[in-house]
N, C-alpha and C. Protein backbone atom coordinates (compact mmCIF):
# COMPACT_ATOMS: atom_id res chain seq x y z
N UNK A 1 0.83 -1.17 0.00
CA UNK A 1 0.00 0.00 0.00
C UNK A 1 0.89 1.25 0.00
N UNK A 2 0.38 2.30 -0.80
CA UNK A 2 1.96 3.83 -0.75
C UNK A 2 1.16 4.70 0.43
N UNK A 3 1.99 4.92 0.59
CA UNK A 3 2.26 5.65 1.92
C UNK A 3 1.88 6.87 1.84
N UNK A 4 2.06 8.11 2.51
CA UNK A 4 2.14 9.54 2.22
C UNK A 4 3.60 9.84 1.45
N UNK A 5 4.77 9.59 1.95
CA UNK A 5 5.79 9.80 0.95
C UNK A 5 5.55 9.33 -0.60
N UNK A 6 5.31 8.13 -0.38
CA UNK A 6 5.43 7.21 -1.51
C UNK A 6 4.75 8.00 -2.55
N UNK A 7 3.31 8.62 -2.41
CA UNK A 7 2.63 9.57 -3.51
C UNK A 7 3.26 10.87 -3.29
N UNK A 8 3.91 11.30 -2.78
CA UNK A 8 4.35 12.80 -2.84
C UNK A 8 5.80 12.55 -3.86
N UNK A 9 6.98 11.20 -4.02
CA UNK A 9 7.60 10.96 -5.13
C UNK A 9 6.94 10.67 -5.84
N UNK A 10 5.57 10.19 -6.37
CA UNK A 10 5.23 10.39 -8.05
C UNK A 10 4.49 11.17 -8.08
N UNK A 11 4.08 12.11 -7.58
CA UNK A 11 3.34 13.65 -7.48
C UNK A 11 4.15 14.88 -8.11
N UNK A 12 5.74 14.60 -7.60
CA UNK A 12 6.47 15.75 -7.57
C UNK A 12 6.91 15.53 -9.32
N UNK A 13 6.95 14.37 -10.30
CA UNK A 13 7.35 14.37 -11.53
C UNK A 13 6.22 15.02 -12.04
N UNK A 14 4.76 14.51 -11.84
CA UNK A 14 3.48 14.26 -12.45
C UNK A 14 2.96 16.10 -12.22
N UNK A 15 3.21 16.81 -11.48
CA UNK A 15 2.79 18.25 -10.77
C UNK A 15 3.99 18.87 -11.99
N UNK A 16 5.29 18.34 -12.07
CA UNK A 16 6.13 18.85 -12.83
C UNK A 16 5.47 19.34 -14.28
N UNK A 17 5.69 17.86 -14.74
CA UNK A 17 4.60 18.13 -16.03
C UNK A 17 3.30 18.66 -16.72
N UNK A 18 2.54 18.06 -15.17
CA UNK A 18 1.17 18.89 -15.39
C UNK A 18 1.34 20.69 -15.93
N UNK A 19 2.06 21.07 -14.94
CA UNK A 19 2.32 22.86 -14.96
C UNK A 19 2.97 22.90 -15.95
N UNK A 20 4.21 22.50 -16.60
CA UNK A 20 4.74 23.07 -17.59
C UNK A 20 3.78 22.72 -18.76
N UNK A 21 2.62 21.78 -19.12
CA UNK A 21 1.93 21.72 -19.66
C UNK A 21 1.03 22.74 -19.61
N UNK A 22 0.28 22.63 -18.33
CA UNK A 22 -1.03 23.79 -18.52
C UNK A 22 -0.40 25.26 -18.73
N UNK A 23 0.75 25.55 -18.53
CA UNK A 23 1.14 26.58 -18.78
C UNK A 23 1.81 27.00 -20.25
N UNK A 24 2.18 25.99 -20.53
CA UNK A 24 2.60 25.96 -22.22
C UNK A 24 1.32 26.13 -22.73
N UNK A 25 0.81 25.54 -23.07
CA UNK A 25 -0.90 25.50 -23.14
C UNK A 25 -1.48 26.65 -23.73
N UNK A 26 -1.93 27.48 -22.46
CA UNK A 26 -2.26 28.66 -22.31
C UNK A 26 -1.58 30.04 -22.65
N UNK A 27 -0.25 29.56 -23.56
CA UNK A 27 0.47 30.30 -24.07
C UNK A 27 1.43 31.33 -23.02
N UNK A 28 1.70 31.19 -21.70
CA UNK A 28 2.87 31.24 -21.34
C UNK A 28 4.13 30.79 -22.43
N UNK A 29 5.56 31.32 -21.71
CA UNK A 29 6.69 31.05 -22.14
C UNK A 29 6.74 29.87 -21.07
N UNK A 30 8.21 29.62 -21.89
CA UNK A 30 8.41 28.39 -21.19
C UNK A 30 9.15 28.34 -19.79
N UNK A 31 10.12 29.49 -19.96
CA UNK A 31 10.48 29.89 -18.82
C UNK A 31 9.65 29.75 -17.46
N UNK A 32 8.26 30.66 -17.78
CA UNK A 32 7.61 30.84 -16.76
C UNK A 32 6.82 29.66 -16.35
N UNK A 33 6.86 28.74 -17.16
CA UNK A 33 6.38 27.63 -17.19
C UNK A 33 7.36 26.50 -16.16
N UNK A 34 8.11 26.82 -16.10
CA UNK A 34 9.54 25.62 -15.64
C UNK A 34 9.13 26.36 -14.35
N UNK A 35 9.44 27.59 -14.15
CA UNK A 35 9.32 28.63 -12.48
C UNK A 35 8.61 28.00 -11.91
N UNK A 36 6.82 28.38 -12.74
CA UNK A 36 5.94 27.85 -11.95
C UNK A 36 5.81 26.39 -11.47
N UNK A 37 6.51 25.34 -12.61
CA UNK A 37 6.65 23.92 -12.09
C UNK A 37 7.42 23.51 -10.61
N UNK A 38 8.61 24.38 -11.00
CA UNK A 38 9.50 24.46 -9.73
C UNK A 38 8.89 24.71 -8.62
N UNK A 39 8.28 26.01 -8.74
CA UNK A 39 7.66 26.21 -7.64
C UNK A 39 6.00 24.92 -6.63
N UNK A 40 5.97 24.46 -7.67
CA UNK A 40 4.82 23.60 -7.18
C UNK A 40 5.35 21.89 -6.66
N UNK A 41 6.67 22.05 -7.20
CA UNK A 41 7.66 21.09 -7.14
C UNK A 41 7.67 21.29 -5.79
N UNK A 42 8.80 22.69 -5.19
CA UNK A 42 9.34 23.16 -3.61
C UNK A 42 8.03 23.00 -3.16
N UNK A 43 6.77 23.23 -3.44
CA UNK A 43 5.90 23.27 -2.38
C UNK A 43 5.10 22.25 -1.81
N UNK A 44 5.47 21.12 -2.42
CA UNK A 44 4.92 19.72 -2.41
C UNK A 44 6.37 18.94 -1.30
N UNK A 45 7.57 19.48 -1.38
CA UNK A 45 8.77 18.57 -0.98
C UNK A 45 8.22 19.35 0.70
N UNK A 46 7.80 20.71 0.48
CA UNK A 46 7.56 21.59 1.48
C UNK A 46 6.91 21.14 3.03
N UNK A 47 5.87 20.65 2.24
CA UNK A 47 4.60 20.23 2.87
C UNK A 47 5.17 18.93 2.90
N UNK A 48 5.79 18.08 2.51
CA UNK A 48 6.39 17.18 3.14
C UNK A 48 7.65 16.62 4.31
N UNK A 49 8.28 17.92 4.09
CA UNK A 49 8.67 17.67 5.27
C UNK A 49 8.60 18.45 6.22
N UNK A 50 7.86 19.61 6.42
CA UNK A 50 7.65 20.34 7.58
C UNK A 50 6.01 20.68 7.90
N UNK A 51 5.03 20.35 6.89
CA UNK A 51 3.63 20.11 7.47
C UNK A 51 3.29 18.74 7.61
N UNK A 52 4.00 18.19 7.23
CA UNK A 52 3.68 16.55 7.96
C UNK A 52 4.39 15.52 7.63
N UNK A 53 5.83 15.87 8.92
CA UNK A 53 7.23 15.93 8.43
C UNK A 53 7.31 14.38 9.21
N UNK A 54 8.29 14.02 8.83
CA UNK A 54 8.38 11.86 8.74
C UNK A 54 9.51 12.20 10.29
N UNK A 55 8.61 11.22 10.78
CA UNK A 55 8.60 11.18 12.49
C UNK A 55 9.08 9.55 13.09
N UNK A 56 9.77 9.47 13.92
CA UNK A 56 9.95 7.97 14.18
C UNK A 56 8.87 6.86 15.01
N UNK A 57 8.70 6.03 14.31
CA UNK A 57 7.98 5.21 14.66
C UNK A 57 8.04 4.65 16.22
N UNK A 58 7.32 4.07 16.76
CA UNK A 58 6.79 3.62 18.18
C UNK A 58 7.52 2.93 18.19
N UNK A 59 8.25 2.06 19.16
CA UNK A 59 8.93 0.87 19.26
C UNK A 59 8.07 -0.01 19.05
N UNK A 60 8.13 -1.06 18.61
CA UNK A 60 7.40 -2.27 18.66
C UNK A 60 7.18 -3.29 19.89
N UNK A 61 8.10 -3.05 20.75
CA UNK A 61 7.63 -3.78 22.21
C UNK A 61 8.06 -2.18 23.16
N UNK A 62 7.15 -2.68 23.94
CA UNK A 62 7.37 -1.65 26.03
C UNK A 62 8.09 -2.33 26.45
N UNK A 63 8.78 -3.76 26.51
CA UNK A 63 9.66 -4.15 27.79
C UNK A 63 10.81 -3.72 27.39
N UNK A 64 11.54 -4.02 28.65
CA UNK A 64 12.67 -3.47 28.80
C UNK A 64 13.66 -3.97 28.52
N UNK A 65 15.30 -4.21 28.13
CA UNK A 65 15.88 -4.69 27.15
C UNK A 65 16.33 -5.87 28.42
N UNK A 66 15.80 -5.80 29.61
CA UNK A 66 16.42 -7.27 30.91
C UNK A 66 15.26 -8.11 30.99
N UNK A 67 14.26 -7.63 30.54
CA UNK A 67 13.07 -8.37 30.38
C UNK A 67 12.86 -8.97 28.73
N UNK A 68 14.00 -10.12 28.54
CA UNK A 68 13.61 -10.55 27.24
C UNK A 68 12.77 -11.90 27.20
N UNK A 69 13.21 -12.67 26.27
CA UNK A 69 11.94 -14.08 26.20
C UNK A 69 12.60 -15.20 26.88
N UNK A 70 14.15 -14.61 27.46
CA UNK A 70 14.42 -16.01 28.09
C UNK A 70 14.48 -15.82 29.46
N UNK A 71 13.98 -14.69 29.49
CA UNK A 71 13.71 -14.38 31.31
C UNK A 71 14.63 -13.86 31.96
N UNK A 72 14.71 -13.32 33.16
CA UNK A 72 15.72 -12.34 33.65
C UNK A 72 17.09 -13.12 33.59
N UNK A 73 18.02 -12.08 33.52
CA UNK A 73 19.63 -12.41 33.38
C UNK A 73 20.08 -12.15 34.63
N UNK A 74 21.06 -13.19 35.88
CA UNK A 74 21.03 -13.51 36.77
C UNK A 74 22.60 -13.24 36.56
N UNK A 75 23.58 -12.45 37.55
CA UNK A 75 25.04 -11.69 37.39
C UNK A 75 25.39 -13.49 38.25
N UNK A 76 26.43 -14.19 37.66
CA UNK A 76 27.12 -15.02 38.49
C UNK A 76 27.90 -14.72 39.68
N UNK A 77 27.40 -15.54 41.09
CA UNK A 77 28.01 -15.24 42.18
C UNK A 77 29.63 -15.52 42.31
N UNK A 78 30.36 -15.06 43.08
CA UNK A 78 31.69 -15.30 42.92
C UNK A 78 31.69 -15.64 44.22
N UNK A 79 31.96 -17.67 43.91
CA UNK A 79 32.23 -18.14 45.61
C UNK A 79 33.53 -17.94 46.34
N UNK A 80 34.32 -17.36 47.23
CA UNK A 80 35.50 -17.46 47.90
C UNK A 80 35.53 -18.03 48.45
């Protein structure tokens, strides 16, 4: 299943093209056409990483690293 990143990399080619298209189009230059792509480009990478910027995941277990599956670890006594 894609993720939120995962569509924001084929967004950022597909937004590319779209604009330099609709803007060629409509008889813009091309120049202003690439700007405005760019710009819709930065504002998509934008909003990705600082309006809903990639955060670290939960651990997958709460215990604690002495509490594993083979049960507590016991320090050997030293008989004199």
């Amino acid at each position: 299943m894609s993720e939120y990143y995962d569509v924001i990399l084929g967004l950022i080619p597909l937004a590319f093209l779209g604009t330099i298209g609709g803007f060629s189009f409509t008889g813009f230059s091309l120049t202003t056409a690439v700007t405005a792509a760019g710009l819709v480009g930065i504002a998509l990478v934008g909003h990705a990483l600082f309006v809903n910027g990639p955060v670290d995941r939960a651990p997958a277990t709460t215990t604690s690293p002495a509490q594993n599956a083979s049960g507590p670890m016991n320090a050997p006594v030293d008989a004199e």
